[in-house]
Protein backbone atom coordinates (compact mmCIF):
# COMPACT_ATOMS: atom_id res chain seq x y z
CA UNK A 1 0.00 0.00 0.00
CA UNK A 2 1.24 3.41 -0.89
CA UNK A 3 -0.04 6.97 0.08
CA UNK A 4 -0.73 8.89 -3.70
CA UNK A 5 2.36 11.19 -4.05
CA UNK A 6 4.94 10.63 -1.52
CA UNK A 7 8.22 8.40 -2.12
CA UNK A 8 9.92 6.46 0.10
CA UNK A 9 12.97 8.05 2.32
CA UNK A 10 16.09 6.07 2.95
CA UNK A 11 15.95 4.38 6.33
CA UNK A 12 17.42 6.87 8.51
CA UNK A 13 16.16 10.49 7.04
CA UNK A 14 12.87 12.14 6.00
CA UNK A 15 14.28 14.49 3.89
CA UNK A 16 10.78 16.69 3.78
CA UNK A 17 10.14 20.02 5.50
CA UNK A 18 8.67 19.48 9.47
CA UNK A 19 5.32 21.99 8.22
CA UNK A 20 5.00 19.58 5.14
CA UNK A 21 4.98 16.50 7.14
CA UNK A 22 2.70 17.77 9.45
CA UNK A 23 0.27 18.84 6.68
CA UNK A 24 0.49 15.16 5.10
CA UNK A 25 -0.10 13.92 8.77
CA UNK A 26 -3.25 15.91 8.62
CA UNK A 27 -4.53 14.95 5.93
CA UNK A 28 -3.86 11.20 6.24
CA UNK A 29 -6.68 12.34 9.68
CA UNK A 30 -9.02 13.99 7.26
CA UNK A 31 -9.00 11.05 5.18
CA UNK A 32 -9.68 8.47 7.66
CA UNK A 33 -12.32 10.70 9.38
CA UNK A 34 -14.24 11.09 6.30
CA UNK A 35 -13.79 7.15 5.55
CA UNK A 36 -16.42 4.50 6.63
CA UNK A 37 -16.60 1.18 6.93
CA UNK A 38 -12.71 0.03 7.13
CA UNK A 39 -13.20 -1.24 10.50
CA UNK A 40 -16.29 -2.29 11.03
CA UNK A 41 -15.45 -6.12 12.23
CA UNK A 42 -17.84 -9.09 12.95
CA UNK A 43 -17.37 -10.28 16.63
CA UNK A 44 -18.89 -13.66 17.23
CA UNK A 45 -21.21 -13.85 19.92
CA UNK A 46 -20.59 -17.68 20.69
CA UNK A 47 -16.49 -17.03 21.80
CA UNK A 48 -18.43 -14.65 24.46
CA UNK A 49 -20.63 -16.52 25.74
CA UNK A 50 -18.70 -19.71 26.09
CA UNK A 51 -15.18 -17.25 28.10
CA UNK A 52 -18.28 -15.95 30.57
CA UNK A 53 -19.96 -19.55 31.32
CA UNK A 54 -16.21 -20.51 31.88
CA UNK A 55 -15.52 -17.44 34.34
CA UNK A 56 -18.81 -18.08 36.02
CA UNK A 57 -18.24 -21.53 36.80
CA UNK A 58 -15.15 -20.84 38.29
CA UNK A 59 -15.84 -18.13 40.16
CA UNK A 60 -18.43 -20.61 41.89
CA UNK A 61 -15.91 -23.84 42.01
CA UNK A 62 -13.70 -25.38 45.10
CA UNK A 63 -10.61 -27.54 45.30
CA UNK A 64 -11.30 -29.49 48.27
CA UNK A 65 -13.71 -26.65 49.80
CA UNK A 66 -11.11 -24.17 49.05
CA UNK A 67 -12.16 -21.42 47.15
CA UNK A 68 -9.94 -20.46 43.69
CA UNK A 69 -7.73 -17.72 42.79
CA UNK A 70 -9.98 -15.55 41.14
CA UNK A 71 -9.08 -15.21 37.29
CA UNK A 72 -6.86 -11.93 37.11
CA UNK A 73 -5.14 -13.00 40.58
CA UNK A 74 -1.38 -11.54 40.64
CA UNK A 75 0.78 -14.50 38.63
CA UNK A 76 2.65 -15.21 42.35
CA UNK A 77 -1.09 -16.43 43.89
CA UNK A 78 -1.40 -18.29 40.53
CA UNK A 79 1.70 -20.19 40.88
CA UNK A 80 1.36 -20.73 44.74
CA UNK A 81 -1.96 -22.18 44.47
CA UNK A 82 -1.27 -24.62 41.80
CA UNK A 83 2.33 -25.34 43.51
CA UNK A 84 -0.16 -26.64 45.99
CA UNK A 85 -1.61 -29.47 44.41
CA UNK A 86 -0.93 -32.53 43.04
CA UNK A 87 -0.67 -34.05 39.01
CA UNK A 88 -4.39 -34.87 39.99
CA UNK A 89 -6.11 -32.10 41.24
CA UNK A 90 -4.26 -29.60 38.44
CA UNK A 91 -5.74 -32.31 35.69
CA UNK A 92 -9.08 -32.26 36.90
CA UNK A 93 -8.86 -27.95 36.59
CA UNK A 94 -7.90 -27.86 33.26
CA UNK A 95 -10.46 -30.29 31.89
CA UNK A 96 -12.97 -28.85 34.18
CA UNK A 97 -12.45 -25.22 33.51
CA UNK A 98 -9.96 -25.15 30.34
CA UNK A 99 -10.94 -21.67 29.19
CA UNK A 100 -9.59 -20.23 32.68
CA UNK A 101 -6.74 -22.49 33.52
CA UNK A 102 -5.79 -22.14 30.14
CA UNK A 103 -5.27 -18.12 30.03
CA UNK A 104 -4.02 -18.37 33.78
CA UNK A 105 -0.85 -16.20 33.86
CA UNK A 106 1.39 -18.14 37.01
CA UNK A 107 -0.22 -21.69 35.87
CA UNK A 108 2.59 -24.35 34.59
CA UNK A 109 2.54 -24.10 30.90
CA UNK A 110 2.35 -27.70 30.24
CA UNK A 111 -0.88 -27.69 32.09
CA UNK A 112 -2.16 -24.31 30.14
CA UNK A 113 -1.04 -26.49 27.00
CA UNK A 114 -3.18 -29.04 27.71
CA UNK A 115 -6.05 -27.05 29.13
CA UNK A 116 -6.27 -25.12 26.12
CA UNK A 117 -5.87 -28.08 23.82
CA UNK A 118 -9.62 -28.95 25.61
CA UNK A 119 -10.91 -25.42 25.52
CA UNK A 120 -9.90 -25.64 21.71
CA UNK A 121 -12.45 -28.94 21.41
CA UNK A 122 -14.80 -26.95 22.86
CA UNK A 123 -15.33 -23.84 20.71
CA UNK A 124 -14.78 -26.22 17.94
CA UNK A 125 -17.39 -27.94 18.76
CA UNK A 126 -20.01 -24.82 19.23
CA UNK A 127 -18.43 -23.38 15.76
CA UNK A 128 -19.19 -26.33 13.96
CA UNK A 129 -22.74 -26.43 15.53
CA UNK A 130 -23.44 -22.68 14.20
CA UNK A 131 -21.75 -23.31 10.40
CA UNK A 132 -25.13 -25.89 10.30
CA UNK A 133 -27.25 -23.65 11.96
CA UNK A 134 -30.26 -22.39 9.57
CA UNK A 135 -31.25 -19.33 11.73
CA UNK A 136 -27.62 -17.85 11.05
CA UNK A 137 -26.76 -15.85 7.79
CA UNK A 138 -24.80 -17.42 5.19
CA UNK A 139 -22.45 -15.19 6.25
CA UNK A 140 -22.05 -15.79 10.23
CA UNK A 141 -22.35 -19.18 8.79
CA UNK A 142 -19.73 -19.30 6.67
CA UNK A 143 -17.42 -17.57 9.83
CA UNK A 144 -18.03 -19.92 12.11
CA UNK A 145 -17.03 -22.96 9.48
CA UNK A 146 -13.87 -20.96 8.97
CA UNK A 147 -13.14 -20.60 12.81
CA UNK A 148 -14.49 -24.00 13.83
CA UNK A 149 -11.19 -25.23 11.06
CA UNK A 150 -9.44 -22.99 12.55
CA UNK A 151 -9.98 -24.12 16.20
CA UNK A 152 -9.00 -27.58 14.67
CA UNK A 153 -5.98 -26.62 13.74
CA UNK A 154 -4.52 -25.50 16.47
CA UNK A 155 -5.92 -28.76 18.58
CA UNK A 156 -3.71 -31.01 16.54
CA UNK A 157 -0.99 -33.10 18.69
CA UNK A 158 1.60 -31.35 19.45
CA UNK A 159 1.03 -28.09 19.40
CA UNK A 160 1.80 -25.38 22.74
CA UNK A 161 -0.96 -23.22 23.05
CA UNK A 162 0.14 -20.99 25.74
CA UNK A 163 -3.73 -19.43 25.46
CA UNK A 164 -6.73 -19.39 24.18
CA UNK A 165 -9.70 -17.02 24.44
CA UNK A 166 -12.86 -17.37 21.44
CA UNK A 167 -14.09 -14.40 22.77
CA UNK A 168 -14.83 -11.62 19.77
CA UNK A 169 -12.67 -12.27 16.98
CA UNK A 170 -10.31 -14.72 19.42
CA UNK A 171 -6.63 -14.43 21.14
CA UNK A 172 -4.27 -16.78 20.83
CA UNK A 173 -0.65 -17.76 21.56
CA UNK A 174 1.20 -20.12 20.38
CA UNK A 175 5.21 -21.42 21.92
CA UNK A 176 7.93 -23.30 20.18
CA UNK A 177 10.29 -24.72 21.98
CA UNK A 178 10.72 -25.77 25.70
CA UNK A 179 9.35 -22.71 27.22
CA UNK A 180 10.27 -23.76 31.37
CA UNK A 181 13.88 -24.99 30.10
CA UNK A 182 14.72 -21.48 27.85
CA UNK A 183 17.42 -19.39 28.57
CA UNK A 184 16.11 -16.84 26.03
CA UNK A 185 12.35 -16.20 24.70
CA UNK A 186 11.22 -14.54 22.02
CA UNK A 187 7.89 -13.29 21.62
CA UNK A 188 6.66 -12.37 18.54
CA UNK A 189 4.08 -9.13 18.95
CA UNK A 190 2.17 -8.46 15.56
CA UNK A 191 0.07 -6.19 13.51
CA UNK A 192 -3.18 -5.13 12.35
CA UNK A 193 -5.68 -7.77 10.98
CA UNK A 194 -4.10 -10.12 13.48
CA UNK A 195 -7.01 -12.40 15.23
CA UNK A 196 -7.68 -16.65 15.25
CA UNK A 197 -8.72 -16.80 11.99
CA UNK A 198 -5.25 -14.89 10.35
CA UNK A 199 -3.28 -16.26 13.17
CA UNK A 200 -1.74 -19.09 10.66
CA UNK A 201 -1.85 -19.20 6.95
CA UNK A 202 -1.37 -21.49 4.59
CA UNK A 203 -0.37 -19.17 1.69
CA UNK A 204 2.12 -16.12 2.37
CA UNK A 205 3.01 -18.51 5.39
CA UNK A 206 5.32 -15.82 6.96
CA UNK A 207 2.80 -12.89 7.12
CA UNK A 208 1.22 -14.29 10.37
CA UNK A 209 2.26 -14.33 13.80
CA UNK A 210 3.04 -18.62 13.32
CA UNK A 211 5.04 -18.36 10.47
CA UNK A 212 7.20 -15.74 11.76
CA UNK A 213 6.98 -17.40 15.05
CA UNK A 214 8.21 -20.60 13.42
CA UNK A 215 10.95 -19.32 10.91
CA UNK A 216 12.15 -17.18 13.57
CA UNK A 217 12.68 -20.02 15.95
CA UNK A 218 14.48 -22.32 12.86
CA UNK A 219 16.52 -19.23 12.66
CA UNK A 220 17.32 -19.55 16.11
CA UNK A 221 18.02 -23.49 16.12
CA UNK A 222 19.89 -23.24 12.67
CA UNK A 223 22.39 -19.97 14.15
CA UNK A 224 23.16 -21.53 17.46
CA UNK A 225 22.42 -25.23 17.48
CA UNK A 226 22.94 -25.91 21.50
CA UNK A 227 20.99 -22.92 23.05
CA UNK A 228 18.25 -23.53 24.88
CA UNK A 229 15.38 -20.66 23.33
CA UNK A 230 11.52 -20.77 23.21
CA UNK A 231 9.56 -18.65 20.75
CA UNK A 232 6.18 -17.64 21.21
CA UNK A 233 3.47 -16.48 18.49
CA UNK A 234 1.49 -13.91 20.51
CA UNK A 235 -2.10 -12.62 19.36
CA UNK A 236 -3.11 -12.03 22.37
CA UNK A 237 -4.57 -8.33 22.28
CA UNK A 238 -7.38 -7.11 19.84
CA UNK A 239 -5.50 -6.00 16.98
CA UNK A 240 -7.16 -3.50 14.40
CA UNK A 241 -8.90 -4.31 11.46
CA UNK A 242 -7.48 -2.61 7.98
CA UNK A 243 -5.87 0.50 8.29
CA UNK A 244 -8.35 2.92 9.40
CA UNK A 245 -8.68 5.16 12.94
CA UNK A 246 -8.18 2.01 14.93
CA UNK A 247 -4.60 1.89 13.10
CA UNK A 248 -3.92 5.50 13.51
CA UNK A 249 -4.74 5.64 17.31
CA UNK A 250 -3.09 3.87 20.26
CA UNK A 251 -6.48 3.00 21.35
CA UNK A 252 -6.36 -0.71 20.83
CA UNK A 253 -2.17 -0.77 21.55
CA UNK A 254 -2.77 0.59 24.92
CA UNK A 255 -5.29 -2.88 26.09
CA UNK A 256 -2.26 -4.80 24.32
CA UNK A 257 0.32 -3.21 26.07
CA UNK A 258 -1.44 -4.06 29.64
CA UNK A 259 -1.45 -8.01 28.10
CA UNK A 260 2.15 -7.65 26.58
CA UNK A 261 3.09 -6.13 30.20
CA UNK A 262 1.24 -9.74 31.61
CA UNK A 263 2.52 -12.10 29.46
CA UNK A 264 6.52 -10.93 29.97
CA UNK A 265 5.47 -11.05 33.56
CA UNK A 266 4.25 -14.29 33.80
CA UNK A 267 6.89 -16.20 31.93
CA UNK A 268 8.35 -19.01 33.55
CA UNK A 269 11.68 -19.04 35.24
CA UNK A 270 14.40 -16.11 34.62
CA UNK A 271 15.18 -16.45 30.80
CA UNK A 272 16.00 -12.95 29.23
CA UNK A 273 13.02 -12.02 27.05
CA UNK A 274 13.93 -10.29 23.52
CA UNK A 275 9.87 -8.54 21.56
CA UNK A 276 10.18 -8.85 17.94
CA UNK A 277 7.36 -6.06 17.26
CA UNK A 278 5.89 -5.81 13.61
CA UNK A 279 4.11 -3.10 12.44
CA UNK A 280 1.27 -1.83 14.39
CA UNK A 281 2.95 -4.28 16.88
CA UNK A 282 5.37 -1.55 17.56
CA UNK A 283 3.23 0.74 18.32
CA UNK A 284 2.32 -1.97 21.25
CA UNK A 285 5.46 -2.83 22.16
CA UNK A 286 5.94 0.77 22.75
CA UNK A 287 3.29 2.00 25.36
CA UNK A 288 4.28 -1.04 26.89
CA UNK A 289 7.74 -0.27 27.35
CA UNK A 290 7.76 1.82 30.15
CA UNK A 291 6.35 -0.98 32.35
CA UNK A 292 7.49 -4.35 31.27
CA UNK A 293 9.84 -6.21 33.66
CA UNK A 294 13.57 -5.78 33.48
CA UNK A 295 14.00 -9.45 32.02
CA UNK A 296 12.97 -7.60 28.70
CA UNK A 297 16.05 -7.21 27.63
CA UNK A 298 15.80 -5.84 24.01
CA UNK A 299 13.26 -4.38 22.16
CA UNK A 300 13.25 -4.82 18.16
CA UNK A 301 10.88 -3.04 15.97
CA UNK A 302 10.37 -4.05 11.90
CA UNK A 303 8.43 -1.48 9.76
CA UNK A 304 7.18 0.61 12.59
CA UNK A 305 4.31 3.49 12.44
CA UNK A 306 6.28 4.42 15.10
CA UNK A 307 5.69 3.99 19.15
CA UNK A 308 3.69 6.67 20.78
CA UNK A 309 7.50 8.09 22.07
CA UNK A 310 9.78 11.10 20.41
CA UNK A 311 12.81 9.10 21.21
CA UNK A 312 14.33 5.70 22.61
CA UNK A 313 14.41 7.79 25.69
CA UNK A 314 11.05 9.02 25.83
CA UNK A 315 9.85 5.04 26.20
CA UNK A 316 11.57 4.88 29.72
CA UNK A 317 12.84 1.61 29.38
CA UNK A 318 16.21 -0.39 30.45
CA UNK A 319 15.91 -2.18 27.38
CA UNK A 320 17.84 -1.96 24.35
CA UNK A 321 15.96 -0.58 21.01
CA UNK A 322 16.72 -1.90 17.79
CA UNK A 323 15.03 -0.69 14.48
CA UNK A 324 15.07 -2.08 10.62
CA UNK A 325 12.52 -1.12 8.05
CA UNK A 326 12.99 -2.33 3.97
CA UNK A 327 13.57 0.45 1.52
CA UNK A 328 10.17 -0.74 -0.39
CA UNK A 329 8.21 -1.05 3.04
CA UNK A 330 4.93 1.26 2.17
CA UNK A 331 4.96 2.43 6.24
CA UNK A 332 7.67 5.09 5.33
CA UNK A 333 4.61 6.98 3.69
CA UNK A 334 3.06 7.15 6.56
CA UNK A 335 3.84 10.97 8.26
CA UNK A 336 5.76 9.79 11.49
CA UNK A 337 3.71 12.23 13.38
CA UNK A 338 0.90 12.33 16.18
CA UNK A 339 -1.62 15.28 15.80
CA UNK A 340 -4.51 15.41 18.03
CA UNK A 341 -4.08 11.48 18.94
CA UNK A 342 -3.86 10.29 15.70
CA UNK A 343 -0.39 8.89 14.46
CA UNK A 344 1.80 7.25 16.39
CA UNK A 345 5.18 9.42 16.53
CA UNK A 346 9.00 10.05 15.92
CA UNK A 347 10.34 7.35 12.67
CA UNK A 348 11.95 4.74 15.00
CA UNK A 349 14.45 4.65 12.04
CA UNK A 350 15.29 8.30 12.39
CA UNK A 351 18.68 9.27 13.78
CA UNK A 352 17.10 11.65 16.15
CA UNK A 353 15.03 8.62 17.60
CA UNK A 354 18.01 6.72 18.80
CA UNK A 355 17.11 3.26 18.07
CA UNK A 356 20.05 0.57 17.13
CA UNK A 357 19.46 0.52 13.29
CA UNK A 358 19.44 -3.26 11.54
CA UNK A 359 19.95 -4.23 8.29
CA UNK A 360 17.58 -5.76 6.99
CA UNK A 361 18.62 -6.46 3.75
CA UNK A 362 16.97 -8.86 1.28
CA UNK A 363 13.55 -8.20 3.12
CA UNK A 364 10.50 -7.57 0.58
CA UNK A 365 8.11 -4.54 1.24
CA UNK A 366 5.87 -4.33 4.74
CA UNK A 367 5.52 -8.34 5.42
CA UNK A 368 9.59 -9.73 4.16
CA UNK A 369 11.28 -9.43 7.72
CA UNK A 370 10.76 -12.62 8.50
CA UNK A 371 11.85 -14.59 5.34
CA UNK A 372 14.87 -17.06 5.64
CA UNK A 373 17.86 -15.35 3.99
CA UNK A 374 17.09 -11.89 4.59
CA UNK A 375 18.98 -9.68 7.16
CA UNK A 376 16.28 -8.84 9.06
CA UNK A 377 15.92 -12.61 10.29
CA UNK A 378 19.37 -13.31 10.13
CA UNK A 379 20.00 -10.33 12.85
CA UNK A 380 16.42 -11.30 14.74
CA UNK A 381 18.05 -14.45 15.71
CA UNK A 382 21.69 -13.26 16.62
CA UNK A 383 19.71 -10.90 19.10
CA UNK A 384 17.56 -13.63 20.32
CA UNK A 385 20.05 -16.43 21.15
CA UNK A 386 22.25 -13.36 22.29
CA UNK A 387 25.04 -12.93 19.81
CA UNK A 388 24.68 -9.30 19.77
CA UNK A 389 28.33 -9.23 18.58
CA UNK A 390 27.54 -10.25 15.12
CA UNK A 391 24.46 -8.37 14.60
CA UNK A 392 25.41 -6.41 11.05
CA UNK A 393 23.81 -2.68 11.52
CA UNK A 394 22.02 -1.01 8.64
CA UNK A 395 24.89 1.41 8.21
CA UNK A 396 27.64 -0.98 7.62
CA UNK A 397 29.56 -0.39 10.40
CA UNK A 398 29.33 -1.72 14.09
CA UNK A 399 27.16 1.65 15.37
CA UNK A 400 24.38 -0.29 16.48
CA UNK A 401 26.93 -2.69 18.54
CA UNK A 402 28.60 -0.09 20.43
CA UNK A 403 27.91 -0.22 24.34
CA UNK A 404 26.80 -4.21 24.27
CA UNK A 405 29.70 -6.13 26.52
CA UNK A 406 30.79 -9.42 25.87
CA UNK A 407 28.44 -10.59 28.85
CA UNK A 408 25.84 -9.47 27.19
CA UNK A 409 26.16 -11.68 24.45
CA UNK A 410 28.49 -14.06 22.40
């Protein structure tokens, strides 16, 4: 996608006049104010009601006449109660109440794995029910088919889901690799249009969060063979829906950056934690910043609308900031600007932002960062096994390396 009239800048510079951005940046607002209909998103009734039957119940349930944590209790009551019980009484939770258990930050992830593997059934099972329903439209019908195969999917042996929620248009996360064992995760924060349905693809594999999820952890495995990493596909925030307002606001990034914040939290063990943010992921990553836990370690950013901050020091975080962004990527058009709420910033890419600037060469346009043999993946997974040393920089030189010790790295 490209905005009528404007050419791409060089990563690094925006060569036009600060009164000419800020008119484009204006009238990218007009245009989206005076547009209807790009966001308007069908939200599933069934996901709703099946996530409040499953809070209900167990609000109302007791282990052995002791009450439960309640389902937002701080991860540390989480892991104490279930550090409490026995293989038993933790299997008879998570087939009981799968749809809790299995979003349950503090829980032990094999037992969210398997929770969620039942919760998955489930909604499968409703879906399926509605695609036959008569009373439905064609449409609704034909959604509920598509997220009933969906549901299927991701219920296959084998698979980590690390949650699960069929509430609206559905959140989902997804972990490869031996998440308690990892000395370094990587979580995988995407864009807009992100929801159960576009959280895999079978086509353009490596535009959703499992593809990148998946090439980014073979990346990982290929680069350094004996480290012990875990990569997670996360979906777990309502992403927005084409680029309209929802895009060009932080309103949707700011109830992702509160789960981001939870998730990073919640991890098991002490592993360092590296975000690979994409897009309107960014823009999440960045609100979040300010509060996520100082096991975040680094921050990395691939065509960014930028992240609600005028500079790496404006996000208040202890983490390091690395930037990349393709010459072709459309999201250069995009004024780097906020005016009256809308836009999202500073160019992370700028010079004046302060970011750690990665190649990324071989990438292709907005969705490339993640194909094998680029430089974009090639660097993701130096900086998430930690061999910051031989990250290569986007300007050829070892600028984006300096003030990284050897302890921090290879």
């Amino acid at each position: 996608m490209n905005l009528p009239g404007l050419a791409h800048s060089p990563v690094g510079a925006d060569p036009r006049p600060a009164a000419l951005r800020t008119l484009l940046a204006l009238a990218v607002v007009f245009i989206m104010l005076a547009t209807t209909g790009w966001t308007a998103v069908h939200r599933p009734d069934a996901g709703t009601s099946l996530r409040a039957a499953a809070l209900a119940s167990w609000a109302a349930a007791r282990m052995d006449g002791r009450p439960l944590p309640a389902a937002d209790a701080p991860v540390r009551t989480v892991a104490r109660f279930f550090a409490g019980l026995d293989g038993a009484q933790r299997a008879r939770l998570a087939e009981g109440h799968p749809l809790v258990v299995g979003n349950l930050d503090g829980a032990p992830a094999a037992l969210r794995y398997r929770a969620n593997l039942r919760g998955l059934e489930q909604a499968e099972r409703v879906e399926d029910a509605r695609s036959r329903d008569v009373s439905l439209t064609p449409a609704d019908r034909a959604t509920a088919g598509r997220r009933a195969h969906r549901f299927a999917s991701l219920a296959e042996p084998g698979r980590q889901i690390l949650a699960f929620d069929p509430t609206g248009n559905g959140r989902v996360a997804e972990v490869f690799g031996d998440l308690d064992r990892a000395e370094r995760i990587s979580v995988v924060v995407p864009g807009v249009d992100t929801d159960v349905l576009t959280f895999e693809r079978t086509t353009r594999r490596l535009t959703a969060p499992v593809g990148m999820a998946q090439s980014l952890y073979e990346a990982q495995r290929a680069q350094a063979p004996g480290s012990r990493t875990a990569v997670i596909a996360w979906a777990g925030y309502t992403a927005p829906t084409g680029v309209g307002m929802d895009a060009a606001t932080g309103r949707m990034a700011v109830d992702g950056a509160v789960r981001l914040e939870a998730l990073t939290a919640a991890l098991p063990g002490d592993a360092d934690v590296a975000l690979f943010c994409h897009s309107y992921g960014s823009v999440v990553c960045g609100v979040a910043a300010h509060a996520l836990p100082q096991r975040v370690t680094d921050v990395v950013v691939a065509g960014s609308p930028g992240m609600r901050a005028e500079s790496v020091a404006g996000l208040h975080t202890s983490a390091r900031v690395w930037a990349t962004r393709d010459a072709g990527d459309w999201i250069a058009d995009v004024p780097h600007l906020e005016v009256g709420g809308v836009g999202h910033g500073a160019d992370p890419v700028s010079p004046e932002f302060g970011s750690r600037l990665l190649s990324s060469a071989g990438a292709k346009l907005h969705t490339g960062y993640f194909e094998p043999g680029t430089g974009s993946l090639d660097n993701f997974a130096k900086i998430g096994t930690g061999a910051f040393g031989s990250v290569v920089c986007a300007t050829g030189d070892a600028a984006c390396r300096r003030g990284i010790s050897v302890t921090d790295g290879d």
